[in-house]
Protein backbone atom coordinates (compact mmCIF):
# COMPACT_ATOMS: atom_id res chain seq x y z
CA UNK A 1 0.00 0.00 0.00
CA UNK A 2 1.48 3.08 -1.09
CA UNK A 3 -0.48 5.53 0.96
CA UNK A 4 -3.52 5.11 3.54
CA UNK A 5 -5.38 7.10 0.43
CA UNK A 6 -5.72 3.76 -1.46
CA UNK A 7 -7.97 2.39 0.69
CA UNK A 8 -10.03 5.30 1.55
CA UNK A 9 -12.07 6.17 -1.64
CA UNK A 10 -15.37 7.81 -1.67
CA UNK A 11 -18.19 4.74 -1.29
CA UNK A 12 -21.09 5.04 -3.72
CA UNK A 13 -23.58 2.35 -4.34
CA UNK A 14 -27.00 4.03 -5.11
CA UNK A 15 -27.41 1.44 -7.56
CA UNK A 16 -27.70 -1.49 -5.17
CA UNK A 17 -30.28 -3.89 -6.53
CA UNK A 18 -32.78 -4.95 -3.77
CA UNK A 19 -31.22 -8.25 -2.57
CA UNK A 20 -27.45 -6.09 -2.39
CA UNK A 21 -26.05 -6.21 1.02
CA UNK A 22 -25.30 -2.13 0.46
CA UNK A 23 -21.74 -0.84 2.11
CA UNK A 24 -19.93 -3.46 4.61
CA UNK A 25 -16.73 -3.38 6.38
CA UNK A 26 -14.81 -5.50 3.72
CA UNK A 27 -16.19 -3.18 0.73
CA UNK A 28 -13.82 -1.60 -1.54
CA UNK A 29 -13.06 1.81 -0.23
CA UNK A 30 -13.55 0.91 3.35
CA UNK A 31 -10.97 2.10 5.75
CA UNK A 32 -11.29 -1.10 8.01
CA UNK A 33 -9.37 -0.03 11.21
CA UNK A 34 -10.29 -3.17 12.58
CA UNK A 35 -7.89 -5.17 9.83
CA UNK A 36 -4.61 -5.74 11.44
CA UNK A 37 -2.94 -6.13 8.12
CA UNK A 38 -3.41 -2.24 7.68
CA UNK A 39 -0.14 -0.40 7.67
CA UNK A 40 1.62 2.58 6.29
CA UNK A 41 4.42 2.10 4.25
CA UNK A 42 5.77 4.96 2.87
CA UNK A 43 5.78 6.77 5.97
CA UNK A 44 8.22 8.17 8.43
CA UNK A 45 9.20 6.79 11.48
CA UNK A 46 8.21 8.13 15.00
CA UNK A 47 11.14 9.24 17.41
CA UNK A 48 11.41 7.75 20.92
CA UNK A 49 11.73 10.30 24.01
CA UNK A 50 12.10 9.93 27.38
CA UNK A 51 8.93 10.19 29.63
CA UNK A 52 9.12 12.44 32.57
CA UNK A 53 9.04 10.21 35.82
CA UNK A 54 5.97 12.79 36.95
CA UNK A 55 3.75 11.53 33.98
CA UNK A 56 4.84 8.31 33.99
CA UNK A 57 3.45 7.27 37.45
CA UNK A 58 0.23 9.62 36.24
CA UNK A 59 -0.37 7.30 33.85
CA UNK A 60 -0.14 4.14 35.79
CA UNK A 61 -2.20 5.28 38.20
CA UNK A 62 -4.88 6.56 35.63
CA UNK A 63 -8.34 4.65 35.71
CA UNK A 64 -7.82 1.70 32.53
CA UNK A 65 -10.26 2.64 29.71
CA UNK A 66 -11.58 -0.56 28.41
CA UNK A 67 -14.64 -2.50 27.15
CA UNK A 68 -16.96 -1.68 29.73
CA UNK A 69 -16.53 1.97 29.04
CA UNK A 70 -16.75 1.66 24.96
CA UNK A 71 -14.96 5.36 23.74
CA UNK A 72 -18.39 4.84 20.73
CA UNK A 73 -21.29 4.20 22.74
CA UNK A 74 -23.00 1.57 21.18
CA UNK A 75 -26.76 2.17 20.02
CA UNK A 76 -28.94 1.05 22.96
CA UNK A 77 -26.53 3.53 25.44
CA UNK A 78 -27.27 6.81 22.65
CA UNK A 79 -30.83 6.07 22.44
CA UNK A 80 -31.89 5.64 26.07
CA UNK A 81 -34.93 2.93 25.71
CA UNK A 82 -35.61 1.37 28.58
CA UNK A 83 -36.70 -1.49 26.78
CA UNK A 84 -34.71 -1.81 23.94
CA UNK A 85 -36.59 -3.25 21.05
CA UNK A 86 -36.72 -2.13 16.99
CA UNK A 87 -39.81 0.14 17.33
CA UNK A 88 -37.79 1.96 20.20
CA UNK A 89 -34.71 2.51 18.09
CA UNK A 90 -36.81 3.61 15.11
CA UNK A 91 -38.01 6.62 17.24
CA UNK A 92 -34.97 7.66 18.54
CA UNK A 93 -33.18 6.75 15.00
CA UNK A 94 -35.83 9.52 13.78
CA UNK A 95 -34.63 12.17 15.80
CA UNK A 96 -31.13 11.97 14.60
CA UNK A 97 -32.33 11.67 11.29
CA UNK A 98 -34.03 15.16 11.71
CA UNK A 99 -31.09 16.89 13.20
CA UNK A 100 -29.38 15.52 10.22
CA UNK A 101 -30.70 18.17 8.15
CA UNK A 102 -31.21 15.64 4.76
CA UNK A 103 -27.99 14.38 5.08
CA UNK A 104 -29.29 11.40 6.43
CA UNK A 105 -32.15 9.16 5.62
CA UNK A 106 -34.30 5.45 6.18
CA UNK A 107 -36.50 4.01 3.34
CA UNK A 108 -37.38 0.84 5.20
CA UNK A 109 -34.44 -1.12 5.43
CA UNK A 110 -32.14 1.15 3.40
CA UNK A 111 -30.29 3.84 5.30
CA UNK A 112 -28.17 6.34 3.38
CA UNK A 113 -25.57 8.89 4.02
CA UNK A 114 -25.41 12.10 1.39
CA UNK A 115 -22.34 14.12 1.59
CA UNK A 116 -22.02 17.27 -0.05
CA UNK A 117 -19.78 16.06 -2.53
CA UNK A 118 -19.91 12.36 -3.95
CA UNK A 119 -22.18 9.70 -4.10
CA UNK A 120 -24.63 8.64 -1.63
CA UNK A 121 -23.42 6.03 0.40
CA UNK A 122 -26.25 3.08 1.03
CA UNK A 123 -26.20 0.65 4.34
CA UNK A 124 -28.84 -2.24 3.87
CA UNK A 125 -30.56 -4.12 7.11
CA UNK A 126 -30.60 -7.94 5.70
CA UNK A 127 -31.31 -11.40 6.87
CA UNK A 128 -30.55 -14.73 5.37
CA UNK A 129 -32.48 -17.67 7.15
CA UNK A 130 -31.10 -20.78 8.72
CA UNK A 131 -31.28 -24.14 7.10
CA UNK A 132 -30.59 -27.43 8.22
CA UNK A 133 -27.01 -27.14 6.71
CA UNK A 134 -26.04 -23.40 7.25
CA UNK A 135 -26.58 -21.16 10.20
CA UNK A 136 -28.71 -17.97 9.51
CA UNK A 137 -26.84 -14.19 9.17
CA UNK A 138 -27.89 -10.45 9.53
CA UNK A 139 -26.97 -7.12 9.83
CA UNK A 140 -28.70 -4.35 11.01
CA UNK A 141 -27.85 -0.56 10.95
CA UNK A 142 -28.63 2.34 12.90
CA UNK A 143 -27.93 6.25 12.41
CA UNK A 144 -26.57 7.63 15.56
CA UNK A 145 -26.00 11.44 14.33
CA UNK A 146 -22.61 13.33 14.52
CA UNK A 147 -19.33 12.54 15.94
CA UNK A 148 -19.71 15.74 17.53
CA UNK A 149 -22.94 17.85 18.59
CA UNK A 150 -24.23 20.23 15.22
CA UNK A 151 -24.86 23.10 17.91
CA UNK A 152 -20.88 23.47 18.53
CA UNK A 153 -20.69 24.71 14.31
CA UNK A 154 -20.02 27.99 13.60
CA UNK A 155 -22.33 30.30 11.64
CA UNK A 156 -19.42 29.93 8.60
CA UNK A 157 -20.23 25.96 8.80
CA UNK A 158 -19.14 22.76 10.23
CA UNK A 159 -15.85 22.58 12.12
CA UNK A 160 -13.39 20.82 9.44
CA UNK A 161 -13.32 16.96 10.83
CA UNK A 162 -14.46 15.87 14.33
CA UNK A 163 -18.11 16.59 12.65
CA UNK A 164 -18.33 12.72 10.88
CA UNK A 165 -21.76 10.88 10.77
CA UNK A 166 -21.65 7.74 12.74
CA UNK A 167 -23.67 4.30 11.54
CA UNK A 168 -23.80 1.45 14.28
CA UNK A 169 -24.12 -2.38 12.66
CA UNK A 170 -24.99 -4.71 14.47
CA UNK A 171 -24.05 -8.71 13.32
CA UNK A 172 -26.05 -11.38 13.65
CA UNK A 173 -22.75 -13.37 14.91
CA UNK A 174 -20.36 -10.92 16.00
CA UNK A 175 -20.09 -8.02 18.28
CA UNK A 176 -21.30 -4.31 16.88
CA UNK A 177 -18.89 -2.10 14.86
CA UNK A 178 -19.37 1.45 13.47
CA UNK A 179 -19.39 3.09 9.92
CA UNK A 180 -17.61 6.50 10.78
CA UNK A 181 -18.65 8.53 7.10
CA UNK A 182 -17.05 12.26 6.20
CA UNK A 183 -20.00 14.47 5.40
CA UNK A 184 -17.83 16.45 2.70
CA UNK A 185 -16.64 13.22 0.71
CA UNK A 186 -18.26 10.56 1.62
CA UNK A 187 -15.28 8.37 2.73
CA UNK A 188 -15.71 6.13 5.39
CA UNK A 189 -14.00 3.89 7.98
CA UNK A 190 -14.81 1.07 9.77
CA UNK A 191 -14.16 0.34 13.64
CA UNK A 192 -15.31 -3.22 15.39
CA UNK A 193 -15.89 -1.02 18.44
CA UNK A 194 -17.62 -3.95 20.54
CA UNK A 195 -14.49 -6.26 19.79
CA UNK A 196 -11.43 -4.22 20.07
CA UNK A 197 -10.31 -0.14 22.03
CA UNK A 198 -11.97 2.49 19.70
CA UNK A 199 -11.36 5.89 21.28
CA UNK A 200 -11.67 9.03 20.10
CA UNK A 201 -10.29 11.93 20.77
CA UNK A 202 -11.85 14.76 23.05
CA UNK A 203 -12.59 17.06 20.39
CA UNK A 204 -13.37 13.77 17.45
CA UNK A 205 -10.67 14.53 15.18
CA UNK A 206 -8.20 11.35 15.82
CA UNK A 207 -9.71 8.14 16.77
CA UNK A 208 -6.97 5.13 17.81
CA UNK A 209 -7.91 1.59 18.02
CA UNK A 210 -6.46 -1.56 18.79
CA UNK A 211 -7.31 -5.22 20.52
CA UNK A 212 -6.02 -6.40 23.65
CA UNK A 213 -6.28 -10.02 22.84
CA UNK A 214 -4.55 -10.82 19.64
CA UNK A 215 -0.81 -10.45 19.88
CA UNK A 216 0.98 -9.01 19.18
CA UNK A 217 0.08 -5.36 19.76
CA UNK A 218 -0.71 -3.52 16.46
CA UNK A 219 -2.10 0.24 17.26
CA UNK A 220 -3.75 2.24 15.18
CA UNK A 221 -4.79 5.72 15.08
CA UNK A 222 -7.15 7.40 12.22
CA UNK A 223 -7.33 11.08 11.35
CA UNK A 224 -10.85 12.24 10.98
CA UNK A 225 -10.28 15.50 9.09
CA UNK A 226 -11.48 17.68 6.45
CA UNK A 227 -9.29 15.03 3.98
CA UNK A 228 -10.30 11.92 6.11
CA UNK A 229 -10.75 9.19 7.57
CA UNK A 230 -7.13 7.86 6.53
CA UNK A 231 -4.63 6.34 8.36
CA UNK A 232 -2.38 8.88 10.48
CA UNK A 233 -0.83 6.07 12.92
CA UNK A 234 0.50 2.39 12.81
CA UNK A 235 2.17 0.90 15.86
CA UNK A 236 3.42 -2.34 16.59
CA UNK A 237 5.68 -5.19 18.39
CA UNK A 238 7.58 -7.96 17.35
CA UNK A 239 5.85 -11.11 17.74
CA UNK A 240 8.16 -12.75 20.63
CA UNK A 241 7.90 -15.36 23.12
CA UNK A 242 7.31 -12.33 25.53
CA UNK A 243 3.24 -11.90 26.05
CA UNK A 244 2.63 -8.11 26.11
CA UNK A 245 -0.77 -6.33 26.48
CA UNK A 246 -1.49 -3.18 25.98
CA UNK A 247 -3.86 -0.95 28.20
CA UNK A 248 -5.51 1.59 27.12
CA UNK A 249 -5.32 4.78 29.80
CA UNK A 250 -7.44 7.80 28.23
CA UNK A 251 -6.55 10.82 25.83
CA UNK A 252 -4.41 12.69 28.31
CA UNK A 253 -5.33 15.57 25.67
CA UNK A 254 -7.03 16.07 22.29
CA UNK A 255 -3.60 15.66 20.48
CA UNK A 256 -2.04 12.46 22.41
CA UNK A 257 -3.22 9.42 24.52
CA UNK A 258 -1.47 7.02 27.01
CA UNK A 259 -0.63 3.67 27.27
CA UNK A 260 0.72 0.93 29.80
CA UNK A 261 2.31 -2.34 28.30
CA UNK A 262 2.06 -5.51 30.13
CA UNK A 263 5.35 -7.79 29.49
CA UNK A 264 5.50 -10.98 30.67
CA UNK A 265 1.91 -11.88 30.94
CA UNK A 266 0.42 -12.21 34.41
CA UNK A 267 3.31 -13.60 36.55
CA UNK A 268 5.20 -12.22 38.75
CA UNK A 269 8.54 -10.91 36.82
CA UNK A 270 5.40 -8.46 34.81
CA UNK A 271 6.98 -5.38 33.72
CA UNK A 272 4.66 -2.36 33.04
CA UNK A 273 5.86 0.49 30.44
CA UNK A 274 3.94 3.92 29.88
CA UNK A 275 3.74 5.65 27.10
CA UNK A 276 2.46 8.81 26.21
CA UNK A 277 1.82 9.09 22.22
CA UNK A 278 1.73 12.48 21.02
CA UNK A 279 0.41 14.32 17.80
CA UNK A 280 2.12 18.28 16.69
CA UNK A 281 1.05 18.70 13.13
CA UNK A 282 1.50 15.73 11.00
CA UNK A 283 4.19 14.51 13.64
CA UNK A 284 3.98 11.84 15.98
CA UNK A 285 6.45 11.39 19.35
CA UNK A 286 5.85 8.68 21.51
CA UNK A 287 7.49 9.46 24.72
CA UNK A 288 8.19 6.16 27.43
CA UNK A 289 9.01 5.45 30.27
CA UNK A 290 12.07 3.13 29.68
CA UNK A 291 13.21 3.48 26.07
CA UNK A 292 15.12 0.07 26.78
CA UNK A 293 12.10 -1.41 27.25
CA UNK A 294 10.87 -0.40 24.25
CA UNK A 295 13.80 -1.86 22.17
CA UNK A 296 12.81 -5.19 24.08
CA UNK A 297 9.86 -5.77 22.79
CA UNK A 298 10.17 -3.94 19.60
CA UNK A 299 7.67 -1.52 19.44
CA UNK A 300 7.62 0.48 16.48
CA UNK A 301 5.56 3.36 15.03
CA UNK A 302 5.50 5.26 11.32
CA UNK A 303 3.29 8.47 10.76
CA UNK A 304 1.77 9.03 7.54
CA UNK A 305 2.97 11.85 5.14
CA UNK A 306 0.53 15.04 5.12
CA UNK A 307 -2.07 14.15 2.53
């Protein structure tokens, strides 16, 4: 992959025929976050700093962010039903759909996304049904509004990123993800928010991402700007012997996040790192703890070029 551009052309499919499955995660011009196998090439490598001792033991003794406080609340959290059920979600669906302004709209099962410029981009709610040989599949979508509130735009217009529409799917065998969908462009990513971290920053304009399960550690970290969603961010380890686990510790700001490494799995020789990964301009730092450590277990980042 040359650039994170290649994978992050504008979706169209306004044409889908009635029994199309409209845009998934593993369509062309999907920015699937969630695919480990995403990296960035032709970028430049991020420098290595020492962490002040101060911040360090801040960040070990910050509160771990991890899947019981999802960064994307999922659909059932945003729309409040004390029951949840279909006819519930529709209602509440319906408000965000009218504060989208006709940007947004449902036709039954079709729900599509119009940006200002580009095609419209088409999510379809399907089922296939079991039979004695084959287990049954579905996906269903909902529209959950703007990565950030419309009421913080100025009178000259949106704010440029931080301002992407935001389509839950939920899978009839796996846990939910989200369709995060510039409003200029129509571009879109994809984050499997009820399997792995998905965090975005304070003010919406980075999101990283990783899973705490699969080693080794591969870290990613999408800009979602004006040009957007693309790939800013790729970390990761060597695979090793060595088990290491990363935990996820906040956005310490709306430009960098921290991080604590597990090494040596749960025995007692564990050694913690923190990290602190920082963003000024198109530039990454990632500042640790024990830059020895860091050689150890390989961990490696590259920054994409400015787009």
């Amino acid at each position: 992959m040359a650039s994170a551009a290649l994978v992050t052309a504008t979706m169209s499919v306004a044409n889908s025929s009635s029994d199309d499955k409209g845009v998934r995660f593993n369509s062309a011009g999907v920015l699937d976050l969630a695919d480990r196998s995403q990296k960035i090439s032709a970028g430049r490598p991020v420098a290595v700093v020492d962490l002040p001792a101060d911040d360090a033991a801040g960040i070990f003794a910050a509160a771990e962010q991890g899947d019981a406080q999802p960064g994307l609340r999922f659909s059932d959290d945003e729309f409040g039903c004390a029951k949840p059920s279909r006819k519930c979600s529709l209602e509440h669906e319906r408000t965000s759909l009218q504060a989208a302004r006709g940007t947004a709209k449902r036709e039954g099962k079709r729900l599509t996304i119009l940006p200002a410029d580009g095609g419209p981009v088409v999510f379809i709610d399907w089922k296939v049904a079991a039979t004695k040989s084959a287990d049954g599949d579905d996906e269903t979508h909902w529209y959950l509004g703007r990565m950030l509130d419309l009421s913080l735009s100025s009178t000259a217009g949106l704010p440029p990123g931080g301002n992407y529409h935001r389509v839950e799917v939920q899978f009839g065998h796996d846990a939910p993800g989200n369709f995060l969908i510039n409003p200029q462009n129509g571009k879109l990513a994809f984050v499997h928010n009820g399997a792995d971290i998905a965090v975005p920053s304070p003010d919406a304009k980075l999101l990283v991402t990783f899973n705490t399960l699969n080693p080794p550690p591969s870290i990613r970290v999408a800009a979602l700007d004006a040009a957007g969603p693309r790939l800013a961010l790729q970390c990761e380890t060597v695979e090793s012997g060595t088990p290491v686990t990363p935990v996820f510790k906040g956005w310490h700001d709306a430009r960098s996040f921290d991080l604590v490494f597990e090494i040596g799995g749960q025995s007692k020789s564990m050694v913690r790192l923190a990290m602190r990964l920082t963003r000024s301009g198109a530039a990454w730092e990632v500042a640790a703890g024990d830059r020895a450590r860091v050689t150890q277990i390989g961990f490696a980042c590259r920054a994409a070029a400015d787009p």
